[in-house]
Protein backbone atom coordinates (compact mmCIF):
# COMPACT_ATOMS: atom_id res chain seq x y z
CA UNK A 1 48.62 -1.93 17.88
CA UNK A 2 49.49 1.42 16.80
CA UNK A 3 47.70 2.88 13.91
CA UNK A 4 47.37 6.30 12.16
CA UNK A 5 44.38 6.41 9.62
CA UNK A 6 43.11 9.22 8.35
CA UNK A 7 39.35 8.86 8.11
CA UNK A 8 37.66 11.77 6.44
CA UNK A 9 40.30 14.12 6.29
CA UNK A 10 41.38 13.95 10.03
CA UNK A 11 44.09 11.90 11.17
CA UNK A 12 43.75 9.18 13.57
CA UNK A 13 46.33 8.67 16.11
CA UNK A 14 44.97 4.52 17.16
CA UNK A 15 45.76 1.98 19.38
CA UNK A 16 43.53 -0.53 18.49
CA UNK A 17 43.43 -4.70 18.79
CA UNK A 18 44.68 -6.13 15.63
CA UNK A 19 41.54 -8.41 15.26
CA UNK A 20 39.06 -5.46 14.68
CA UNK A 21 37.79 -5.29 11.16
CA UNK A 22 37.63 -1.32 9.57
CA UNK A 23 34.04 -1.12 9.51
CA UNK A 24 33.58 -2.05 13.04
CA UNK A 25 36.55 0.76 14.13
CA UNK A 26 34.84 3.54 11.88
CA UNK A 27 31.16 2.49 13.48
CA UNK A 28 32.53 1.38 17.42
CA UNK A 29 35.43 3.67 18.18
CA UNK A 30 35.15 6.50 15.98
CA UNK A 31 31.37 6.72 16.08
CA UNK A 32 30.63 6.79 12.23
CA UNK A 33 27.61 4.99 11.67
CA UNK A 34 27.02 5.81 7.85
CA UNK A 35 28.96 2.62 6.60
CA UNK A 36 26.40 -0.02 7.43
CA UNK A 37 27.13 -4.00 8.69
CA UNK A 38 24.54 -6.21 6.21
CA UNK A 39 25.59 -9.24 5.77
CA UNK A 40 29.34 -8.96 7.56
CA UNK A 41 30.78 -11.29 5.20
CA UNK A 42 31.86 -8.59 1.88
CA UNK A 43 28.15 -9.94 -0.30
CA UNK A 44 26.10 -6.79 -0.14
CA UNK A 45 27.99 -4.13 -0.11
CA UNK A 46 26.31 -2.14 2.56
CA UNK A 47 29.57 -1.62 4.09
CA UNK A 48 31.48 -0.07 1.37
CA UNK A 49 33.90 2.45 2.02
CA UNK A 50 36.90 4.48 -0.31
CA UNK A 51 40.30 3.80 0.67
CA UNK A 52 42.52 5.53 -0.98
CA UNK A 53 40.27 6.58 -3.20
CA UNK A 54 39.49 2.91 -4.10
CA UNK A 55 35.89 1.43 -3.15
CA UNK A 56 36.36 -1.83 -0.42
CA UNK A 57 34.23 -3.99 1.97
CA UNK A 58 34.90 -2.46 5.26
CA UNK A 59 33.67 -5.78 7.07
CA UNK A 60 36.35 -7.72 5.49
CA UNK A 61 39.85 -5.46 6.15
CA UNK A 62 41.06 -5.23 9.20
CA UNK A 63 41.64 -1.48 10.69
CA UNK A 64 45.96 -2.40 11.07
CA UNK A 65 46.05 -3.25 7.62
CA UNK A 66 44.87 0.66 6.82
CA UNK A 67 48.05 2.30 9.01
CA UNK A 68 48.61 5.70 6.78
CA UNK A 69 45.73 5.47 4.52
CA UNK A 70 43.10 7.71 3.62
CA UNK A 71 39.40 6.55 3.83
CA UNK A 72 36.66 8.53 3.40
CA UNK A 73 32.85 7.29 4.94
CA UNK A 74 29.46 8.47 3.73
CA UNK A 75 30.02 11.37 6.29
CA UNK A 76 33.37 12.72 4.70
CA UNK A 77 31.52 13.31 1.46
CA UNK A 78 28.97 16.35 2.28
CA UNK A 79 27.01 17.65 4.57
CA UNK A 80 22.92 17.96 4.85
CA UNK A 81 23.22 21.85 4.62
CA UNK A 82 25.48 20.94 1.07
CA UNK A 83 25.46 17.68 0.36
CA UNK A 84 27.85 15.63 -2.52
CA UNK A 85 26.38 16.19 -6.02
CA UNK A 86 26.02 12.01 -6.14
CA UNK A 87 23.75 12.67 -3.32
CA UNK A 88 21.57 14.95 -4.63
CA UNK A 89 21.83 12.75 -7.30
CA UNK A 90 20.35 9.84 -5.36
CA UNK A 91 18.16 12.02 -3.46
CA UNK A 92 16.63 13.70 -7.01
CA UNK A 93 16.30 10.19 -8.46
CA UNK A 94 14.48 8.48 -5.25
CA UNK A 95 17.11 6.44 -5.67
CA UNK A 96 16.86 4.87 -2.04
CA UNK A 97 13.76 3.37 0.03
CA UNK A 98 14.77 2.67 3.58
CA UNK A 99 18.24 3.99 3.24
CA UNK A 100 20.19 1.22 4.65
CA UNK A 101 22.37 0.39 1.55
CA UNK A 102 22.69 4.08 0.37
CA UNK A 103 26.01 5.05 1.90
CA UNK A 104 27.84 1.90 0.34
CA UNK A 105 25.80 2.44 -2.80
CA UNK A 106 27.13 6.10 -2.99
CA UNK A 107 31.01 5.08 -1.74
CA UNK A 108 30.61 2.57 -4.66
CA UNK A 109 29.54 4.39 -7.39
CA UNK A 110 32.35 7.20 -6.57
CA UNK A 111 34.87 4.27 -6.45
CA UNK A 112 33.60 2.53 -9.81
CA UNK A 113 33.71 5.99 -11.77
CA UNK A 114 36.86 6.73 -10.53
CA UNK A 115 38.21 3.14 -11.50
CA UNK A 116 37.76 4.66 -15.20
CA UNK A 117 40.46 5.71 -17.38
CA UNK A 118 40.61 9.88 -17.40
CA UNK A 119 38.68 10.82 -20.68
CA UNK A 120 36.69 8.05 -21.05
CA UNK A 121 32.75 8.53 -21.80
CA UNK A 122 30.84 8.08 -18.90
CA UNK A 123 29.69 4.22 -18.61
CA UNK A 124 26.63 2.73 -19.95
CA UNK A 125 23.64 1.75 -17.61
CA UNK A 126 24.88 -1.82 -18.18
CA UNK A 127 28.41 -0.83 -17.13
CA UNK A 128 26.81 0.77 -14.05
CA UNK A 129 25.13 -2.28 -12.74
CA UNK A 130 27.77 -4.45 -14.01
CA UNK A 131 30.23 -2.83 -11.56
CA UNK A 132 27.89 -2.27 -8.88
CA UNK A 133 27.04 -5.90 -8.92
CA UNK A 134 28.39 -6.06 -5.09
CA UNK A 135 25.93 -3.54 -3.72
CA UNK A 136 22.64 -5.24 -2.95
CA UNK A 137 19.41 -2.72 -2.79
CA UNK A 138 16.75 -4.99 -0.72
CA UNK A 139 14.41 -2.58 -1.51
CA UNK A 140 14.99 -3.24 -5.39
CA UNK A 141 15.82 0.56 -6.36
CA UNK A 142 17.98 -0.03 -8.77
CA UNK A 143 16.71 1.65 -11.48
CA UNK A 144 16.76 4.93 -9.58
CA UNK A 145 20.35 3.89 -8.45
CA UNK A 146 21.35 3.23 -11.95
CA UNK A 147 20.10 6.88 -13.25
CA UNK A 148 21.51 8.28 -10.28
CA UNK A 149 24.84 7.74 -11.08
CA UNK A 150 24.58 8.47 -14.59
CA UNK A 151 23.23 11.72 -14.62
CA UNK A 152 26.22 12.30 -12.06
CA UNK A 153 28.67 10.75 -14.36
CA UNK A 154 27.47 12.54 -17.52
CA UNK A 155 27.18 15.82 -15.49
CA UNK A 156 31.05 15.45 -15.64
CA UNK A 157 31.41 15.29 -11.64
């Protein structure tokens, strides 16, 4: 089928098979291998991704469904020369081990904040793990993950 996502900015002019899911056309075909398949069944979160500005499980939408949208991947979000303040974030709080669930933790956490009403105080710690309930940290960082975002969210990013 004939698809046009824009994926970081750039449009994508597609003709992919109808069957493939969004995480495995941003990994396979367009060679971003940020979002991460876990569990390939939407439970931990490794795969996250913004559409639209709104945080989903890559694994479990399929790439036609996306024609015209905008989603953005770990890699749309900085650079290593300047990266995203919610990555220095993570990377001042150690708020990863191995890595592996960091991209979807970060796509998340920007998708959660920006699920909040404009004005509102930044959330609580238990708001933060409340709605990042879907993201699963193996490595059991989620303290660091938790400050992480709420130094970014108080810095007024």
């Amino acid at each position: 089928m004939q698809t046009t996502i824009t994926v970081n900015g750039e449009a994508r002019a597609l003709d992919i098979d109808p069957r493939v899911t969004l995480l495995d056309l941003l990994r396979e075909t367009l060679g971003l291998p940020g979002s991460k398949k876990g569990c390939d069944h939407g439970q931990c979160g490794a795969c996250t991704v913004l559409v639209n500005g709104k945080r989903i499980n890559a694994c479990l939408s399929l790439a036609v469904m996306h024609d015209g949208d905008q989603v953005t991947t770990i890699e749309g979000l900085g650079t290593p020369e300047r990266l995203h303040p919610l990555q220095q974030a993570f990377l001042t709080h150690d708020a990863f081990q191995c890595g592996y669930c960091t991209p979807g933790q970060i796509c998340s956490a920007l998708g959660l904040l920006a699920e909040r009403e404009a004005g509102a105080p930044p959330p609580t710690d238990e708001e933060i793990r409340e709605g990042m309930s879907g993201n699963i940290c193996r490595c059991s960082a989620y303290p660091q993950i938790v400050a992480a975002i709420r130094d970014y969210a108080e810095a007024g990013k």
